[in-house]
PDB file of N, CA and C in Angstrom:
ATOM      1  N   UNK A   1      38.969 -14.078   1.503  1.00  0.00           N
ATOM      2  CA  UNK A   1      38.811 -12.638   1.483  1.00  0.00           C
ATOM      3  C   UNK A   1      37.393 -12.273   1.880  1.00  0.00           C
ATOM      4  N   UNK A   2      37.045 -11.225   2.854  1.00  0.00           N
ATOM      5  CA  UNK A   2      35.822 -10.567   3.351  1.00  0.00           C
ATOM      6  C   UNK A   2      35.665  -9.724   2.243  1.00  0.00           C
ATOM      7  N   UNK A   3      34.589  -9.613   2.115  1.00  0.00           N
ATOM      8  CA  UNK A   3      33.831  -9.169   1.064  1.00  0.00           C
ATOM      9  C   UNK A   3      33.530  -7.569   1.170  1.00  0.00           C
ATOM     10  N   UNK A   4      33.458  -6.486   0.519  1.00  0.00           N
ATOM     11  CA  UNK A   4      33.733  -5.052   1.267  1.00  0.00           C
ATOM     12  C   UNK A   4      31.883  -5.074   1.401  1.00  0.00           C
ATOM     13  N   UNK A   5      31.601  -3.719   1.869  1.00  0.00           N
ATOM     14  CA  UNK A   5      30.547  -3.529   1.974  1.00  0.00           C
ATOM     15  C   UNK A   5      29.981  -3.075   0.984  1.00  0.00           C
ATOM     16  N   UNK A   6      30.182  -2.759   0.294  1.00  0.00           N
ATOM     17  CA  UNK A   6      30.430  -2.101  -1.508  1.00  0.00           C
ATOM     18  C   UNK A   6      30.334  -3.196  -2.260  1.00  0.00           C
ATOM     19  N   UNK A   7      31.129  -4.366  -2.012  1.00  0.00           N
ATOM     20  CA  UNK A   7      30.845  -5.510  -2.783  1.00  0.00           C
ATOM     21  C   UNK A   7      29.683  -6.055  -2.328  1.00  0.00           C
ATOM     22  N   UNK A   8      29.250  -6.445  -1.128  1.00  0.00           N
ATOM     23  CA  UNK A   8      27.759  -7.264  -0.869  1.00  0.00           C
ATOM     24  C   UNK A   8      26.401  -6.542  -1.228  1.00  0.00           C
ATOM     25  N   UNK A   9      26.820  -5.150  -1.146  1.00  0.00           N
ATOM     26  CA  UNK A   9      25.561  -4.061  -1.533  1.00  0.00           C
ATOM     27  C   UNK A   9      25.404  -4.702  -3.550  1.00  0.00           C
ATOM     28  N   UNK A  10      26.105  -4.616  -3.770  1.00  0.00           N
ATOM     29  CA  UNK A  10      26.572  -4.932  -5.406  1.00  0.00           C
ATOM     30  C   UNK A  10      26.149  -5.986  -5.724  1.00  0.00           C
ATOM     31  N   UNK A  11      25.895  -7.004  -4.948  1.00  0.00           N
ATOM     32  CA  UNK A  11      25.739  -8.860  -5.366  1.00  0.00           C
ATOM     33  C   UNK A  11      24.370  -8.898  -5.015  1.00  0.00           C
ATOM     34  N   UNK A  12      23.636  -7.885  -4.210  1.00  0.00           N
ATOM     35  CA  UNK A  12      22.156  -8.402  -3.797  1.00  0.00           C
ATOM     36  C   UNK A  12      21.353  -7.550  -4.839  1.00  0.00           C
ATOM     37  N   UNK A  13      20.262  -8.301  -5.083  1.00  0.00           N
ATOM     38  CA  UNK A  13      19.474  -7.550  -6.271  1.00  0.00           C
ATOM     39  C   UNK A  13      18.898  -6.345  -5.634  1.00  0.00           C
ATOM     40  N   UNK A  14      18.279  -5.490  -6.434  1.00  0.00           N
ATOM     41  CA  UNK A  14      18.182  -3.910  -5.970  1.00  0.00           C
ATOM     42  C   UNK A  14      16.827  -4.305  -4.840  1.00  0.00           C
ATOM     43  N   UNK A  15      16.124  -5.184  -4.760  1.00  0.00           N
ATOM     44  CA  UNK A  15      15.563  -4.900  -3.762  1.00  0.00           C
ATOM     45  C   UNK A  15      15.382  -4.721  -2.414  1.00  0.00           C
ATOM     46  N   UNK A  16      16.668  -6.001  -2.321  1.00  0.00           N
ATOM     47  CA  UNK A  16      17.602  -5.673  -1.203  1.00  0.00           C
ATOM     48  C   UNK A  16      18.553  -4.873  -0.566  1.00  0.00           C
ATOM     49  N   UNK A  17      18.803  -3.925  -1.178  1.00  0.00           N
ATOM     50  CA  UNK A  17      20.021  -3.162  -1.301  1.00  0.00           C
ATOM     51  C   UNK A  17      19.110  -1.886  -0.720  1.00  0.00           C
ATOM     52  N   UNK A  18      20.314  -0.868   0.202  1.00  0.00           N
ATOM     53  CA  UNK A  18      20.227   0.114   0.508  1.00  0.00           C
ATOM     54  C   UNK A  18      18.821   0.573   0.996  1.00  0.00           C
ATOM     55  N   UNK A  19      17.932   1.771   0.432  1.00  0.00           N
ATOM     56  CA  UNK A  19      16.891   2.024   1.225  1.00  0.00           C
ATOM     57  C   UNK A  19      15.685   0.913   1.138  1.00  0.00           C
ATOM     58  N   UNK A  20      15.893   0.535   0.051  1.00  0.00           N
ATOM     59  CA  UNK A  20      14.575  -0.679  -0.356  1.00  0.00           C
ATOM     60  C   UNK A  20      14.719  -1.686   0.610  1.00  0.00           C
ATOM     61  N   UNK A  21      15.817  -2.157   1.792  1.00  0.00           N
ATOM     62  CA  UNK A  21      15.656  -2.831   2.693  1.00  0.00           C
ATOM     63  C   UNK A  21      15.119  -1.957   4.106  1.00  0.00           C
ATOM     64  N   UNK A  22      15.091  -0.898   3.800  1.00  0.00           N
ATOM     65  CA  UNK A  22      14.356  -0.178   5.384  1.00  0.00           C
ATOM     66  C   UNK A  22      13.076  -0.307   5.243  1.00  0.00           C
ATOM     67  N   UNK A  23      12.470  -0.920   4.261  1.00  0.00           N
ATOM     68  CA  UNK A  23      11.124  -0.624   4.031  1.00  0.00           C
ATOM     69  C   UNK A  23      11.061  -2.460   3.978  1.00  0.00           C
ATOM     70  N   UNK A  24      10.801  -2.858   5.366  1.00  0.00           N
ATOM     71  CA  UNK A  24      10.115  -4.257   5.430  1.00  0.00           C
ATOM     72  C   UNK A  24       8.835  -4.519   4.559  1.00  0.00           C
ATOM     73  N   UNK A  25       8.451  -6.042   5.353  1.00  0.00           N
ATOM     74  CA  UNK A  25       6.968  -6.544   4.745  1.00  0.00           C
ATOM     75  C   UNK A  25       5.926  -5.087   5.563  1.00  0.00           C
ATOM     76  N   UNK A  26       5.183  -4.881   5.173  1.00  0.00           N
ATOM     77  CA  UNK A  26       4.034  -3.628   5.173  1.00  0.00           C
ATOM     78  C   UNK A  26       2.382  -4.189   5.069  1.00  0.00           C
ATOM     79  N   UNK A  27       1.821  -4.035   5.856  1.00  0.00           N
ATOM     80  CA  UNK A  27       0.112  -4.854   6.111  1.00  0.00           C
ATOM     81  C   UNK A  27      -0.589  -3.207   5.717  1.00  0.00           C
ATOM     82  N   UNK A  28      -1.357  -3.440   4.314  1.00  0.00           N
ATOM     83  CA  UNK A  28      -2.159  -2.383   3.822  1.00  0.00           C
ATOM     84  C   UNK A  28      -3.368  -3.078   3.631  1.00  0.00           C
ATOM     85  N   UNK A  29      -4.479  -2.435   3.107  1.00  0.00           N
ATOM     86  CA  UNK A  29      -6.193  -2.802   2.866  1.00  0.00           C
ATOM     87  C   UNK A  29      -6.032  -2.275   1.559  1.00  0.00           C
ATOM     88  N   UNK A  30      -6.660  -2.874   0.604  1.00  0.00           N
ATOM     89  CA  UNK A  30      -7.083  -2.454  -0.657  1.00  0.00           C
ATOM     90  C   UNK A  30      -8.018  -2.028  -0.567  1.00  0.00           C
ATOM     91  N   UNK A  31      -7.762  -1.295  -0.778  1.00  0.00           N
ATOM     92  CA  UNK A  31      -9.691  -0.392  -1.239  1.00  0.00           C
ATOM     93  C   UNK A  31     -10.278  -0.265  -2.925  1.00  0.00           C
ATOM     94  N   UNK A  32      -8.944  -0.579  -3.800  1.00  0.00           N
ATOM     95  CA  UNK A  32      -9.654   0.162  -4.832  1.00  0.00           C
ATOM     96  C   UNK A  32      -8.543  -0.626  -6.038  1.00  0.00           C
ATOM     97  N   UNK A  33      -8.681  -0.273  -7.592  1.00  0.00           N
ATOM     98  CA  UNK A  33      -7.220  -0.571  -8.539  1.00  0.00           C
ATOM     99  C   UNK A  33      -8.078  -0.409  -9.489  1.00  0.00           C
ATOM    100  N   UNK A  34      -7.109   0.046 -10.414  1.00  0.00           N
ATOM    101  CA  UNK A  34      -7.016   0.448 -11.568  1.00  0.00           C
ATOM    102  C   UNK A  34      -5.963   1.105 -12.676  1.00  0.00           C
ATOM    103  N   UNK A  35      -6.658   0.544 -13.854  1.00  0.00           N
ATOM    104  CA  UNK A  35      -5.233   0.416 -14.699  1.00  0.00           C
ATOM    105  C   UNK A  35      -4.455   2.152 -14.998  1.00  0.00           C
ATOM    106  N   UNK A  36      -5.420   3.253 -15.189  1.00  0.00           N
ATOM    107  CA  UNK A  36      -4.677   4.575 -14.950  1.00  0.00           C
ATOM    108  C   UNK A  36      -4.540   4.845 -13.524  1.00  0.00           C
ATOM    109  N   UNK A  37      -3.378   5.450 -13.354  1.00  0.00           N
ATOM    110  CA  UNK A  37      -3.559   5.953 -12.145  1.00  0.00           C
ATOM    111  C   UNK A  37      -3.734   7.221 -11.317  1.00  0.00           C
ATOM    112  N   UNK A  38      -3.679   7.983 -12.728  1.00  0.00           N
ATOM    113  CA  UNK A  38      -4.432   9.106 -12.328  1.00  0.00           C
ATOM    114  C   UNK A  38      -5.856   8.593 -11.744  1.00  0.00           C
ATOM    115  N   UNK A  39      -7.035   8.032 -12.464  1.00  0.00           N
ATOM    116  CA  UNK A  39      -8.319   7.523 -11.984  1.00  0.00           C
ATOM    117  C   UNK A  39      -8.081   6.901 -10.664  1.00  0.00           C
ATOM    118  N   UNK A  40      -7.419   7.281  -9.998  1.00  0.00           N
ATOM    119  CA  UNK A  40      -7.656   6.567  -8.477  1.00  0.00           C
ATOM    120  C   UNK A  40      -7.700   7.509  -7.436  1.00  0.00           C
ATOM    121  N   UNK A  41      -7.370   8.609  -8.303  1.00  0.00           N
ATOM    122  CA  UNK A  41      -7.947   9.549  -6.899  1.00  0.00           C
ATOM    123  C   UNK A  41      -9.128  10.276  -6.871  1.00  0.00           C
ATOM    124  N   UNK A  42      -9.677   9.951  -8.084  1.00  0.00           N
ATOM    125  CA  UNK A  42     -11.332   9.740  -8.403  1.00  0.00           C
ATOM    126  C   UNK A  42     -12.065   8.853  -7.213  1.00  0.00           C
ATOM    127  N   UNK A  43     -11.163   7.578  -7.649  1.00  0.00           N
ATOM    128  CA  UNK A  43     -11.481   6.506  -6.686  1.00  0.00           C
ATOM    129  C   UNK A  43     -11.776   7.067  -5.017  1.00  0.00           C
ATOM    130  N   UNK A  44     -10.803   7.266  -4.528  1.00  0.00           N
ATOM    131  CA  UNK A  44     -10.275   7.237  -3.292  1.00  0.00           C
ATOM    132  C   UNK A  44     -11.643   8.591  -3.202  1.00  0.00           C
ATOM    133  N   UNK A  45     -11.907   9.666  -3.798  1.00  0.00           N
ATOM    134  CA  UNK A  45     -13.013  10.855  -3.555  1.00  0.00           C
ATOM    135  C   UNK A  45     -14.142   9.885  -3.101  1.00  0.00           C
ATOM    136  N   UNK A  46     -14.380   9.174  -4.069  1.00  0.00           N
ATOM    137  CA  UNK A  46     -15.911   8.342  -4.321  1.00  0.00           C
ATOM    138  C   UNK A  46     -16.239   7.574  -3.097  1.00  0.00           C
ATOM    139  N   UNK A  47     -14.629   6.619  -2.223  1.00  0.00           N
ATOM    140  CA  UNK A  47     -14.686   5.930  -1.352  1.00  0.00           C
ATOM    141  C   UNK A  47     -15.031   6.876   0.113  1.00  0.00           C
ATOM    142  N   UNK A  48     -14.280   7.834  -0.259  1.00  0.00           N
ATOM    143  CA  UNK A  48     -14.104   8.969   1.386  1.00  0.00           C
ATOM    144  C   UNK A  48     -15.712   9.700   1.374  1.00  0.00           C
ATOM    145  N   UNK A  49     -16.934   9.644  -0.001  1.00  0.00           N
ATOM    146  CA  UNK A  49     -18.057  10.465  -0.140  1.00  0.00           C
ATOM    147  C   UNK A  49     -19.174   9.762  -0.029  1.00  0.00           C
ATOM    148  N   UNK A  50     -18.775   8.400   0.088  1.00  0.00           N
ATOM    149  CA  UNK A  50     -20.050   7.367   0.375  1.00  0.00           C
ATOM    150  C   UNK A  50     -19.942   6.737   1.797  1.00  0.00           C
ATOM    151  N   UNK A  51     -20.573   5.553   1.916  1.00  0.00           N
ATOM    152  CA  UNK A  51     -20.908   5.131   3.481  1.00  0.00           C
ATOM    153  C   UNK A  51     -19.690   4.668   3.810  1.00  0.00           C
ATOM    154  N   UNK A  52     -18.253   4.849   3.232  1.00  0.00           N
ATOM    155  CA  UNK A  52     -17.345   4.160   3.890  1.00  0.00           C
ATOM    156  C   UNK A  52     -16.200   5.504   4.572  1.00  0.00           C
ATOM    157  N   UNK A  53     -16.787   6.521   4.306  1.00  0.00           N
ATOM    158  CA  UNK A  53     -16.408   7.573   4.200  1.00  0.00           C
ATOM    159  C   UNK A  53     -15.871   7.814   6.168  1.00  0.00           C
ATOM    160  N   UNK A  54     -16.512   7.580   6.987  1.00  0.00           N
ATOM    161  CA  UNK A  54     -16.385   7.704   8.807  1.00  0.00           C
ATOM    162  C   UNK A  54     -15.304   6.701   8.734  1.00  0.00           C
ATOM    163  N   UNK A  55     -14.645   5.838   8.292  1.00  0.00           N
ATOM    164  CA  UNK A  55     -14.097   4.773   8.249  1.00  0.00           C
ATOM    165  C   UNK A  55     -12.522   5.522   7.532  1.00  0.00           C
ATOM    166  N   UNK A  56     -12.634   5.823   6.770  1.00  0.00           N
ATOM    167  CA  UNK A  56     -11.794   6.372   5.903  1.00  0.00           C
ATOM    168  C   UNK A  56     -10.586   7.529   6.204  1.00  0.00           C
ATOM    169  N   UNK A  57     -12.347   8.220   7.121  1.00  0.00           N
ATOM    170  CA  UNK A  57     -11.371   9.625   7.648  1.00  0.00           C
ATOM    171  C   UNK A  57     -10.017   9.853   8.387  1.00  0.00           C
ATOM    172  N   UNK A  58      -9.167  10.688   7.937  1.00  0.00           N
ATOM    173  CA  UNK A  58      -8.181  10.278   8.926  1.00  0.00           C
ATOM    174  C   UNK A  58      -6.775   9.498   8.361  1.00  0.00           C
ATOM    175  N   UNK A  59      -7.216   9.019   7.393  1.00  0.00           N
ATOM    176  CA  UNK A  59      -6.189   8.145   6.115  1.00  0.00           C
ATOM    177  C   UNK A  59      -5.754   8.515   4.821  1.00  0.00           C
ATOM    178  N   UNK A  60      -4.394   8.508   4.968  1.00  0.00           N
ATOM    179  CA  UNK A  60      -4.333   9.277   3.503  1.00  0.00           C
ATOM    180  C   UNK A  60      -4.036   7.525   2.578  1.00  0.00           C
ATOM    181  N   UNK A  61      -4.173   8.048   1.298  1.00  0.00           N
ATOM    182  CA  UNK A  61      -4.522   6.793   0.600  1.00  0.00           C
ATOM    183  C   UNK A  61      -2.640   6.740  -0.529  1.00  0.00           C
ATOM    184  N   UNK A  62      -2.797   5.022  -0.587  1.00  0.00           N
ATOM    185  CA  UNK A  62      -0.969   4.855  -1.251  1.00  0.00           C
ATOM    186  C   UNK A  62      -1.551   4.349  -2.272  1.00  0.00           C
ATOM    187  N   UNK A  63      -0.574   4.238  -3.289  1.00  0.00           N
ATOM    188  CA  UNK A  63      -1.014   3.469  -4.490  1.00  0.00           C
ATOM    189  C   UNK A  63       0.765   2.642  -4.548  1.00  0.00           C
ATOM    190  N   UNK A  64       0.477   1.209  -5.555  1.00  0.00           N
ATOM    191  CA  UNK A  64       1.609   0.712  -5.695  1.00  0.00           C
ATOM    192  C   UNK A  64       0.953  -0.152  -7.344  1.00  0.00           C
ATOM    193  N   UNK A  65       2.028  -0.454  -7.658  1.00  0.00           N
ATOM    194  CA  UNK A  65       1.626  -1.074  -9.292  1.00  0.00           C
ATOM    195  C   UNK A  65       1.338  -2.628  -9.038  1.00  0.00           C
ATOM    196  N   UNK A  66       0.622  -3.360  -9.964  1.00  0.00           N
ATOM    197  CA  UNK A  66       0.418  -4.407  -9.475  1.00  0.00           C
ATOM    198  C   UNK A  66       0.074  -4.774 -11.463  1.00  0.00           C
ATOM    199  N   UNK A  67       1.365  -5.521 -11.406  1.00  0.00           N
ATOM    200  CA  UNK A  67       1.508  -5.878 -13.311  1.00  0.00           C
ATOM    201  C   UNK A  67       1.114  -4.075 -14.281  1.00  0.00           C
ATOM    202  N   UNK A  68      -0.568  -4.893 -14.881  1.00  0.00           N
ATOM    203  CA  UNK A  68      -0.533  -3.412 -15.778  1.00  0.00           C
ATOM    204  C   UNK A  68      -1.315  -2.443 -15.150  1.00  0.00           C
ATOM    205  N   UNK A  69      -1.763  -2.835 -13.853  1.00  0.00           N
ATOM    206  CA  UNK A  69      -2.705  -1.822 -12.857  1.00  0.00           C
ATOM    207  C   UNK A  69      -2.295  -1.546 -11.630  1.00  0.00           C
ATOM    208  N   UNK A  70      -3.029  -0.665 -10.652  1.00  0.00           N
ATOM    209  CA  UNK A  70      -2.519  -0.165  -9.525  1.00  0.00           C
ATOM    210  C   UNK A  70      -3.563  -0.277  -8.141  1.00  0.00           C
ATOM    211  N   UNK A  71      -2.705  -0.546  -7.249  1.00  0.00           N
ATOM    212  CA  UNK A  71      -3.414  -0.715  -5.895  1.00  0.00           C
ATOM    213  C   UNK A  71      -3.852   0.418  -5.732  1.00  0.00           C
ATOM    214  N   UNK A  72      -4.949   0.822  -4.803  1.00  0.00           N
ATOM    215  CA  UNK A  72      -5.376   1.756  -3.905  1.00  0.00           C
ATOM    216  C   UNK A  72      -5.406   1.306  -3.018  1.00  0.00           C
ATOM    217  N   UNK A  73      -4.325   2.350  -1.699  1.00  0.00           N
ATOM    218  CA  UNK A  73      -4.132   1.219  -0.501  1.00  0.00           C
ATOM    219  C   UNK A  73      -4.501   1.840   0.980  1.00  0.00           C
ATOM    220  N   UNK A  74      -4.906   1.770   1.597  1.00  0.00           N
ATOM    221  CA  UNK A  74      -4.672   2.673   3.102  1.00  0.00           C
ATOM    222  C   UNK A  74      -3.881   1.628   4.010  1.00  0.00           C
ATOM    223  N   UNK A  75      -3.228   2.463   4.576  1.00  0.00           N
ATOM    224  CA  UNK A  75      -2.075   1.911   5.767  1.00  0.00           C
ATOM    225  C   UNK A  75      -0.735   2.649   5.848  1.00  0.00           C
ATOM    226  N   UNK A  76       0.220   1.999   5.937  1.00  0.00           N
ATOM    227  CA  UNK A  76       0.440   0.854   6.647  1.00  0.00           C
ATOM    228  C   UNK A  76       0.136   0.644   8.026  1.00  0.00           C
ATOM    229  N   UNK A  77      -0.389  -0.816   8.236  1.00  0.00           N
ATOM    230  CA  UNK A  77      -0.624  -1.114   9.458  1.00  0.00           C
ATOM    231  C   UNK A  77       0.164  -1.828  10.130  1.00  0.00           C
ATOM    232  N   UNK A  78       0.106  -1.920  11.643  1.00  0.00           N
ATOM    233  CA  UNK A  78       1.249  -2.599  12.396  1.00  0.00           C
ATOM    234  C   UNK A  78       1.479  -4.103  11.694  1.00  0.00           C
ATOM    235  N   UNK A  79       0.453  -4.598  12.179  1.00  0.00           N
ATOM    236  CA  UNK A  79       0.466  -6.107  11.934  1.00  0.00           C
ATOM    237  C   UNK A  79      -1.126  -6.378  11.061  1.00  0.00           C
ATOM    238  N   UNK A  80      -1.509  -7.544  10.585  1.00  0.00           N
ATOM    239  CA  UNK A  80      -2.191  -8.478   9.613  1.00  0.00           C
ATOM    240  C   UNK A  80      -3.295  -8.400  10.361  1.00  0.00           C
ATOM    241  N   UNK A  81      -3.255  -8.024  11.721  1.00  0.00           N
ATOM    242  CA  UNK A  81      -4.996  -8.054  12.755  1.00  0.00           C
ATOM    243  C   UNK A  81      -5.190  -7.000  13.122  1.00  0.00           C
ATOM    244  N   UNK A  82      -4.574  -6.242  12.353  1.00  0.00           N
ATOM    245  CA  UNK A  82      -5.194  -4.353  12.844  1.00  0.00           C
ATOM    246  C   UNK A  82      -5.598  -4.316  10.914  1.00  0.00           C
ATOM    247  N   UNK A  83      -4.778  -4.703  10.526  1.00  0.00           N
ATOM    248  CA  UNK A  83      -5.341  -4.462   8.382  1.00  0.00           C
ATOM    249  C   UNK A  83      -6.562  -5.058   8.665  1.00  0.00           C
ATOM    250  N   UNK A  84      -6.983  -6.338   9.352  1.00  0.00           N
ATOM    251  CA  UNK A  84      -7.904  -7.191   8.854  1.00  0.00           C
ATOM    252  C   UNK A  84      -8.793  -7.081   9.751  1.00  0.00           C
ATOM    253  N   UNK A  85      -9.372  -5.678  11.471  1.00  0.00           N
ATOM    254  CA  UNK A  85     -10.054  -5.032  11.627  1.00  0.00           C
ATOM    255  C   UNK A  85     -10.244  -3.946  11.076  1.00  0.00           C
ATOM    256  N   UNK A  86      -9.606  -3.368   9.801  1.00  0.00           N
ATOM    257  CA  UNK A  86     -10.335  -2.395   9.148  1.00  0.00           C
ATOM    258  C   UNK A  86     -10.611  -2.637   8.056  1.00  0.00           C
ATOM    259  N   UNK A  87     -10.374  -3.762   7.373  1.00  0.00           N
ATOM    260  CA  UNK A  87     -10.871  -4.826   6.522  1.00  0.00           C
ATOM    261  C   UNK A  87     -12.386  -5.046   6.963  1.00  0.00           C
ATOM    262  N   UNK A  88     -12.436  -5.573   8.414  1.00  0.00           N
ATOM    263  CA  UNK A  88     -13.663  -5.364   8.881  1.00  0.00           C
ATOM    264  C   UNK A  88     -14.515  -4.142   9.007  1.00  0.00           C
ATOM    265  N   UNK A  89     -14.291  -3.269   9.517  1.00  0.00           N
ATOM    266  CA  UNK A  89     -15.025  -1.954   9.407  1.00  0.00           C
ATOM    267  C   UNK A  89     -15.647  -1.603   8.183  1.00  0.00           C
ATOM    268  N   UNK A  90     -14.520  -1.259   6.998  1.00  0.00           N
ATOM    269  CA  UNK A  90     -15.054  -1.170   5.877  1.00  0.00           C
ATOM    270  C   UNK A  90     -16.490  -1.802   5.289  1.00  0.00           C
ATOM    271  N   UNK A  91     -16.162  -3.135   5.621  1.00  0.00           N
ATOM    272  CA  UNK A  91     -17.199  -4.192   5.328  1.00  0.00           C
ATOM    273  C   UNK A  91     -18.241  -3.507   5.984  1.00  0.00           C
ATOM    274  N   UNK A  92     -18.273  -3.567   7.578  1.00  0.00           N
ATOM    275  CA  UNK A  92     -19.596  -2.910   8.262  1.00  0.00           C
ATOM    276  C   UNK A  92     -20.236  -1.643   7.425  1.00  0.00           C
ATOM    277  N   UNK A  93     -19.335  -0.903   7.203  1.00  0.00           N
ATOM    278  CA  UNK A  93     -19.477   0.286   6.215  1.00  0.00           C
ATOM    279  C   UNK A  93     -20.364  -0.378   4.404  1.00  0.00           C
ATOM    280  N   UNK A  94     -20.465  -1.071   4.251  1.00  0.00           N
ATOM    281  CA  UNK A  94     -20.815  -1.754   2.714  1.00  0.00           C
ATOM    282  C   UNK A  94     -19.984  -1.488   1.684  1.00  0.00           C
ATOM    283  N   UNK A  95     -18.474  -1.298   2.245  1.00  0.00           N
ATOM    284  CA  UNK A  95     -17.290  -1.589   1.130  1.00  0.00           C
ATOM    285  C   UNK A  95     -16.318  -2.671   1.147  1.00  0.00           C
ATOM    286  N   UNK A  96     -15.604  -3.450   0.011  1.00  0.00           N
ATOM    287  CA  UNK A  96     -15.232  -4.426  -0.024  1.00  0.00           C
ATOM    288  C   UNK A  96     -13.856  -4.392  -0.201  1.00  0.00           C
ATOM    289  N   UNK A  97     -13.164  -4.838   0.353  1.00  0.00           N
ATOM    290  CA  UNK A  97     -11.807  -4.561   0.394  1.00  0.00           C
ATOM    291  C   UNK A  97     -10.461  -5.777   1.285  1.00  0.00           C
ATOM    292  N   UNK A  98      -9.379  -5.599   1.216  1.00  0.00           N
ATOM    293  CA  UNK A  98      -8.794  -7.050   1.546  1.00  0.00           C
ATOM    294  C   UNK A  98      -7.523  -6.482   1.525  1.00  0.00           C
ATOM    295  N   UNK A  99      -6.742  -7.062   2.701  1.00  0.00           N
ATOM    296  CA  UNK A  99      -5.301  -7.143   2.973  1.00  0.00           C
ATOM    297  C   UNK A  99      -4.605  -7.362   1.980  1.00  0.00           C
ATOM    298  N   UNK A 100      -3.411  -6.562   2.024  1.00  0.00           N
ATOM    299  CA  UNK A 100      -2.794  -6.664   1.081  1.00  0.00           C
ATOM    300  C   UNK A 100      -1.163  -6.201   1.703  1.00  0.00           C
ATOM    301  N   UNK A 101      -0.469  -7.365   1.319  1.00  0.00           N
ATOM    302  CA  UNK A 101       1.552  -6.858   2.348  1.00  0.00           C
ATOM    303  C   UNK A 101       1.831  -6.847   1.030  1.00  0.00           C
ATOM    304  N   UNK A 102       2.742  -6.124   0.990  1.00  0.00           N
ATOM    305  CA  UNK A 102       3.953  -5.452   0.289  1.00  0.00           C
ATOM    306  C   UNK A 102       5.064  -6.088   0.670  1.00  0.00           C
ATOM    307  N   UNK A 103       5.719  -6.379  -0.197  1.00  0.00           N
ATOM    308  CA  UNK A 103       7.174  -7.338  -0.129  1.00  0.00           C
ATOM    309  C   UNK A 103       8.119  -6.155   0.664  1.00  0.00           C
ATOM    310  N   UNK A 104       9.180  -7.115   1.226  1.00  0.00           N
ATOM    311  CA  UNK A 104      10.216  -5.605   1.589  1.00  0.00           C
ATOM    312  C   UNK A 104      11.346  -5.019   0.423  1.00  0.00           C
ATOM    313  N   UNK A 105      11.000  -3.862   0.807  1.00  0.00           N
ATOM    314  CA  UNK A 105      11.237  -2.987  -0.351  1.00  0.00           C
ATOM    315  C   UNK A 105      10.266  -2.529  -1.133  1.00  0.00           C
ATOM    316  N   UNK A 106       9.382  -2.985  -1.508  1.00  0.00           N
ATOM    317  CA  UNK A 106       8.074  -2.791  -2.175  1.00  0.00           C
ATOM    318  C   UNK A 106       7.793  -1.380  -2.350  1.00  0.00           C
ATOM    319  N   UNK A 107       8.115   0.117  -3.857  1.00  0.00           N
ATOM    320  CA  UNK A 107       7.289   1.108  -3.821  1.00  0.00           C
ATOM    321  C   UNK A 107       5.856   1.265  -3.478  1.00  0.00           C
ATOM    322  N   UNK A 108       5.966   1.724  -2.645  1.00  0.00           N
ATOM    323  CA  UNK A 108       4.390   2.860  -2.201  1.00  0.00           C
ATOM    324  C   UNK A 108       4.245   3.837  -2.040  1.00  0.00           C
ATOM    325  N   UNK A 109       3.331   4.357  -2.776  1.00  0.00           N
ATOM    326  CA  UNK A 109       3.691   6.140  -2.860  1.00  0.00           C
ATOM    327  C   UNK A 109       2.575   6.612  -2.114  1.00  0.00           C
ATOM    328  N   UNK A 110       2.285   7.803  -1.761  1.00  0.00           N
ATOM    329  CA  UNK A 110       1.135   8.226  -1.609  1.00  0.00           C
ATOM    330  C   UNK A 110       0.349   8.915  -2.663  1.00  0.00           C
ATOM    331  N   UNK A 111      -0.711   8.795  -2.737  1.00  0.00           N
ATOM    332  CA  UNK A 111      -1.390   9.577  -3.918  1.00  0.00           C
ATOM    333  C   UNK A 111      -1.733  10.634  -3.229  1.00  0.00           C
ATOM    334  N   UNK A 112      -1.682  11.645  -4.505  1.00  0.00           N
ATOM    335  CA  UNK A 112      -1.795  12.924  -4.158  1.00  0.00           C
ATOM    336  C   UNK A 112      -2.958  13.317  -5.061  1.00  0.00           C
ATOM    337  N   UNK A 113      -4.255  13.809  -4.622  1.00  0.00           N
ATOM    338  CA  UNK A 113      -4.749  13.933  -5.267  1.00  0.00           C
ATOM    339  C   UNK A 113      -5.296  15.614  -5.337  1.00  0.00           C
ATOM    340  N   UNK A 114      -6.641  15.939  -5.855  1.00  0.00           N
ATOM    341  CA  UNK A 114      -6.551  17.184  -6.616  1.00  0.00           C
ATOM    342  C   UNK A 114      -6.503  18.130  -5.282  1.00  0.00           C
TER     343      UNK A 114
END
C-alpha cells in the first residue's frame, strides 16, 4: 500500500513537515545573543550606532533561540562566502561576529524593534 500524502506528512517530525520544509539550510552572521529578548534590540541600536554601523545599514536584524538564549542575526545570505565576507567587513568595522546556518526549518523571526 502507497502511503497517502496525509500519512507521510504525519510520520515526519514537525520539522520536516509542511512550511518548516520551505525554509532550507539559511547562512546568517551573528552579531549579538542574549538571554532576554526583548534586550536585543537594545543590542542591534548599539551595533547600527557605533563603527559597525556603514556595515549594518540596509539590514534588518532576525533573532532565533539558541537553548536558554537568543541569536541576533543579519541575513539570510545566499551561500557561506557572502555570510563570511560580511563576517569580514564587520571585523574591518571592529565588531566580532561569525556565521551562523540554521537547520531547515529552523524559526527566524525578525526583530522588531522600538
Amino acid at each position: 500500500k502507497t502511503a497517502t500524502t496525509e500519512e507521510t506528512a504525519k510520520a515526519r517530525p514537525e520539522s520536516e513537515s509542511g512550511a518548516a520544509r520551505a525554509a532550507g539550510e539559511r547562512y546568517w552572521v551573528q552579531v549579538a545573543g542574549g538571554a532576554n529578548k526583548g534586550d536585543l534590540d537594545r543590542a542591534w541600536n548599539k551595533l547600527k550606532d557605533g563603527p559597525a554601523g556603514s556595515v549594518l545599514a540596509g539590514h534588518t536584524p532576525s533573532t532565533t533561540p539558541l537553548k536558554t538564549t537568543n541569536r541576533l542575526l543579519v541575513g539570510p545570505f545566499a551561500d557561506t562566502s557572502e555570510a563570511q565576507a560580511f563576517v569580514n567587513k564587520l571585523a574591518g568595522a571592529g565588531t566580532s561576529s561569525f556565521l551562523f546556518k540554521s537547520a531547515p526549518g529552523q524559526k527566524v523571526d525578525r526583530l522588531h524593534g522600538p
